[in-house]
C-alpha atoms as a PDB file:
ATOM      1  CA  UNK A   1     -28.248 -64.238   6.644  1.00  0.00           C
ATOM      2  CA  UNK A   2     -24.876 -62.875   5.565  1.00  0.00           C
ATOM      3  CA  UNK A   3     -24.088 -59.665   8.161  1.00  0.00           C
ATOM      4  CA  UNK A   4     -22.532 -57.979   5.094  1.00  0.00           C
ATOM      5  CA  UNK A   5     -25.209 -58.342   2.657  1.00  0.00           C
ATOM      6  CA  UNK A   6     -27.861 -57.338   5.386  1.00  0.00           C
ATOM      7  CA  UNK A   7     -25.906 -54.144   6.191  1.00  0.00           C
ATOM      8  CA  UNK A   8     -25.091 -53.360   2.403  1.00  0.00           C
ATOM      9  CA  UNK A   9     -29.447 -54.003   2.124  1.00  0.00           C
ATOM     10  CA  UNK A  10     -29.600 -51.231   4.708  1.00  0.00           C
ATOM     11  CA  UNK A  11     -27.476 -48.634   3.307  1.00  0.00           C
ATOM     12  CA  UNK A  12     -29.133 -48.893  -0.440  1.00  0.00           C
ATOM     13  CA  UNK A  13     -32.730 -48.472   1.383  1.00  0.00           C
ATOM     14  CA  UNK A  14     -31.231 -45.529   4.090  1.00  0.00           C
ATOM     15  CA  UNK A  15     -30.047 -43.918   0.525  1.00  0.00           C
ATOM     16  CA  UNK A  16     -33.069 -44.398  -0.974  1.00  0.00           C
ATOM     17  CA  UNK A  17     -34.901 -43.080   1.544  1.00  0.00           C
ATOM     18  CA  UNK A  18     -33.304 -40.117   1.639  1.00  0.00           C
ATOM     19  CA  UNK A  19     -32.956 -39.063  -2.212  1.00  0.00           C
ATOM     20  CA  UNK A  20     -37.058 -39.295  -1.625  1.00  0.00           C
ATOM     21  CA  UNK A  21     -37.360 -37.840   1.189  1.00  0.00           C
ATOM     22  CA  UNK A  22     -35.092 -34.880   1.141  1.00  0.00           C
ATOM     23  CA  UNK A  23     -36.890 -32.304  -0.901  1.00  0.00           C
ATOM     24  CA  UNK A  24     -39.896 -32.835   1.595  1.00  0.00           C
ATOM     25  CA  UNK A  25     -37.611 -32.624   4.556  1.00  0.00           C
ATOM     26  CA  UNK A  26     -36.379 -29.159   2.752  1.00  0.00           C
ATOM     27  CA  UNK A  27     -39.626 -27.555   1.675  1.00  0.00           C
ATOM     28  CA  UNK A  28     -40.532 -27.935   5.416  1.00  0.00           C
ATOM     29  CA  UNK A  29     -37.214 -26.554   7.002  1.00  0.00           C
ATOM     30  CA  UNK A  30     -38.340 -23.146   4.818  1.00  0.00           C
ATOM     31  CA  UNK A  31     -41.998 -23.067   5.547  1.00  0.00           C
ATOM     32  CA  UNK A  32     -40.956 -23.418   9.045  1.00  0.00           C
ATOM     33  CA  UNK A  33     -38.379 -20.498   8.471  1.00  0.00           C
ATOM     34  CA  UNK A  34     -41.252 -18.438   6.500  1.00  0.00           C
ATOM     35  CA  UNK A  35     -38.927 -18.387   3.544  1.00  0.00           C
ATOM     36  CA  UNK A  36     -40.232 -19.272   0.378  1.00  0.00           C
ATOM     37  CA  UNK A  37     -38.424 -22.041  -2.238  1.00  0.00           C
ATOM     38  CA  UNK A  38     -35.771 -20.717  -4.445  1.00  0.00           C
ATOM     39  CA  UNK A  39     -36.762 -20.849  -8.229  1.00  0.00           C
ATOM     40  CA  UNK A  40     -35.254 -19.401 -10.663  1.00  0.00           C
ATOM     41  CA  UNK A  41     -36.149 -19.994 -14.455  1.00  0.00           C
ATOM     42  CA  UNK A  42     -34.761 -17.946 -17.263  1.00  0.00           C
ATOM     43  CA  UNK A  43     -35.657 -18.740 -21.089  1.00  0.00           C
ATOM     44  CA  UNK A  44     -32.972 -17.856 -23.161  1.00  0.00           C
ATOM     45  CA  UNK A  45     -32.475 -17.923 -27.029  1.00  0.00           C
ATOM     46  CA  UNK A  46     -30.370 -17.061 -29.459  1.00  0.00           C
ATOM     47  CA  UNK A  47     -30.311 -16.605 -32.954  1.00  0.00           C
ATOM     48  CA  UNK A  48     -27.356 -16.038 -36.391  1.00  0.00           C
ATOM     49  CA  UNK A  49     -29.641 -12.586 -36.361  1.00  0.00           C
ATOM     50  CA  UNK A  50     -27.990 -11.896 -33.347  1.00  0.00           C
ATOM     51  CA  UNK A  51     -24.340 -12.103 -34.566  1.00  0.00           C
ATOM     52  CA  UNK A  52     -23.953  -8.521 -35.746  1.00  0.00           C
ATOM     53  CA  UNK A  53     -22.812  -8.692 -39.454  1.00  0.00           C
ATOM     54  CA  UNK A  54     -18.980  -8.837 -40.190  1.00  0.00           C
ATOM     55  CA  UNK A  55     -18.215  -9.621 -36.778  1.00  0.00           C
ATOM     56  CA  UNK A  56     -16.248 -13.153 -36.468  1.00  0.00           C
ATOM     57  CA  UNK A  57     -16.190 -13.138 -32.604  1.00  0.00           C
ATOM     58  CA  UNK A  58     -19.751 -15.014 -32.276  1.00  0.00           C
ATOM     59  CA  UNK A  59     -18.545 -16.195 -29.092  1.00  0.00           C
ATOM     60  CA  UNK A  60     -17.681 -12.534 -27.435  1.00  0.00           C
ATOM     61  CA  UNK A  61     -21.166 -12.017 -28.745  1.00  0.00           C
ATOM     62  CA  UNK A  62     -22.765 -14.670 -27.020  1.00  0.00           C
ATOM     63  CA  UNK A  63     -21.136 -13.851 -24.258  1.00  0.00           C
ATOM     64  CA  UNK A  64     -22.306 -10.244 -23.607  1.00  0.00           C
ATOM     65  CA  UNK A  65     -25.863 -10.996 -24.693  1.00  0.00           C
ATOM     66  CA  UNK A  66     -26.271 -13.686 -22.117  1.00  0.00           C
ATOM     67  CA  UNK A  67     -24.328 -11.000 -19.870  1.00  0.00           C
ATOM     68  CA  UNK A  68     -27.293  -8.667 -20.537  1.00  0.00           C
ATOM     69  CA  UNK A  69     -30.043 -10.824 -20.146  1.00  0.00           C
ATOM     70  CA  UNK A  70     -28.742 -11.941 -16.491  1.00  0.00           C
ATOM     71  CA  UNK A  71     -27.908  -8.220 -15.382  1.00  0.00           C
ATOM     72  CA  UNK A  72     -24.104  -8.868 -15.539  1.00  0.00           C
ATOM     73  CA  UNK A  73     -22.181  -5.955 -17.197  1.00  0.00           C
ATOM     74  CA  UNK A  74     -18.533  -6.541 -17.209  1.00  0.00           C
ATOM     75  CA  UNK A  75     -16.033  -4.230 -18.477  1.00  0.00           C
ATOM     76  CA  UNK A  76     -13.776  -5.310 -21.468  1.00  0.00           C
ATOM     77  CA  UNK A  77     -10.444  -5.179 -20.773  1.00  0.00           C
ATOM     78  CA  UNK A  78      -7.772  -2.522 -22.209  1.00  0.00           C
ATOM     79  CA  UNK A  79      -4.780  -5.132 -22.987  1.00  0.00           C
ATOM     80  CA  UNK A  80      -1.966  -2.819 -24.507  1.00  0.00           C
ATOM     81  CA  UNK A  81       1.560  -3.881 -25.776  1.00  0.00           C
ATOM     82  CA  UNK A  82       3.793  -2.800 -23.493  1.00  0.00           C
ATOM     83  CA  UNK A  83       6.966  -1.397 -25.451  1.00  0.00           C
ATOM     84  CA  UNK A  84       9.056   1.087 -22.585  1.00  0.00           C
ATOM     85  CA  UNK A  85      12.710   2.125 -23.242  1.00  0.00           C
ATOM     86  CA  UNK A  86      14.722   2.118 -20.486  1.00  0.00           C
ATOM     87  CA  UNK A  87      16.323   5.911 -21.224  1.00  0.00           C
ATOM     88  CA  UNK A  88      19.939   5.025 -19.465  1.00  0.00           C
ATOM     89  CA  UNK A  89      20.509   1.730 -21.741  1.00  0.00           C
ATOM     90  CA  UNK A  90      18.438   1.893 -24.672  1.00  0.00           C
ATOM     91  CA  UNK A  91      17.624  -1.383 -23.921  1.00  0.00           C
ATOM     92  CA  UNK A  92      14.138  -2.719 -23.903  1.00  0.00           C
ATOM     93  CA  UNK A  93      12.131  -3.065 -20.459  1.00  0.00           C
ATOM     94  CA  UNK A  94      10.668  -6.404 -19.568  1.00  0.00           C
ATOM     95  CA  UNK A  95       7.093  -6.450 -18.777  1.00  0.00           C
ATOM     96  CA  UNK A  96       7.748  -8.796 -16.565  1.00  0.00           C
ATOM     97  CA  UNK A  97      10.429  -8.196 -13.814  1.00  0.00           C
ATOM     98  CA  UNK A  98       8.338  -6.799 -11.117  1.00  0.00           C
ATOM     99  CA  UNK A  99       6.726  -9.994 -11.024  1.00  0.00           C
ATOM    100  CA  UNK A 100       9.533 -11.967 -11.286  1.00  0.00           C
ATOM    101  CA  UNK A 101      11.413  -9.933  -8.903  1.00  0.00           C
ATOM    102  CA  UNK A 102       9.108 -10.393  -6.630  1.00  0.00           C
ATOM    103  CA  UNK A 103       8.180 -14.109  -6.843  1.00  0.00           C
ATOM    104  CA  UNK A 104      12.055 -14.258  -6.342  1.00  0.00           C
ATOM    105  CA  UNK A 105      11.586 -12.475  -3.004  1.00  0.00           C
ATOM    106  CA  UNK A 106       9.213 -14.319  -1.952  1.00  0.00           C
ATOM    107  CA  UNK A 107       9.836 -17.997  -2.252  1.00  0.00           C
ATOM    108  CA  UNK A 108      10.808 -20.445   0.586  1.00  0.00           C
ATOM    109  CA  UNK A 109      13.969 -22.198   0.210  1.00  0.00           C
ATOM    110  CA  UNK A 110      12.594 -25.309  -0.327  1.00  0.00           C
ATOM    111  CA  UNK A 111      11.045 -23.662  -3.961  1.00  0.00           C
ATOM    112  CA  UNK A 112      14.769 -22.449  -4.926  1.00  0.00           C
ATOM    113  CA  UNK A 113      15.545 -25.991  -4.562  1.00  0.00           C
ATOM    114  CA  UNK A 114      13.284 -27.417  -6.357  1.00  0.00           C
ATOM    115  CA  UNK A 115      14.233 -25.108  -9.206  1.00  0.00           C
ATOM    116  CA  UNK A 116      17.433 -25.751  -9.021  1.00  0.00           C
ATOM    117  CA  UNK A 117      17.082 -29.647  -9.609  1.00  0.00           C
ATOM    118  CA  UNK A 118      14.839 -28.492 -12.846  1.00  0.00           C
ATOM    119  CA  UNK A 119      17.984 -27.531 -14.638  1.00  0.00           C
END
């Protein structure tokens, strides 16, 4: 018999044997452990009488009533438009140049590089 064919035959029937045999092997890890079997089972459904009237965001609906029925509250966010003055200039303040400013700070020389050879 071909030595590659017989060892290919015993890998296919080791994996076999373990996508049986594992869920026994499990269930008596945890007995020994005193632990009982994780099951968790949750019927959900949903319904157009659940979109509230008028509101086109179905999805943002969806989403908080599944939030509810799996005890997850999570606070909407307060986005807001920033629009600051700088007072000395008049000039408009980018949101955005602490972050930059810092990224700049903090890069290795290797990422100047590479952003150098973008453009």
């Amino acid at each position: 018999m071909n030595i590659k064919v017989f060892k290919k035959l015993i890998k296919e029937a080791v994996v076999d044997a373990i996508h049986e045999e594992l869920p026994y092997i499990l269930e008596e890890h945890m007995a020994k452990q005193e632990k009982k079997s994780l099951r968790e089972n949750k019927t959900f459904s949903y319904s157009s009488a659940d979109v509230m009237p008028g509101n086109p965001d179905v999805k943002a609906s969806l989403r908080s009533k599944m939030g509810e029925a799996f005890g997850f509250q999570q606070p909407q966010p307060v986005l807001k438009v920033i629009d600051a003055v700088d007072e000395a200039t008049g000039e408009k303040i980018n949101p955005f140049a602490a972050f930059i400013a810092d990224a700049a700070n903090n890069m290795s020389p290797m990422d100047k590089q590479g952003l150098r050879n973008l453009g």
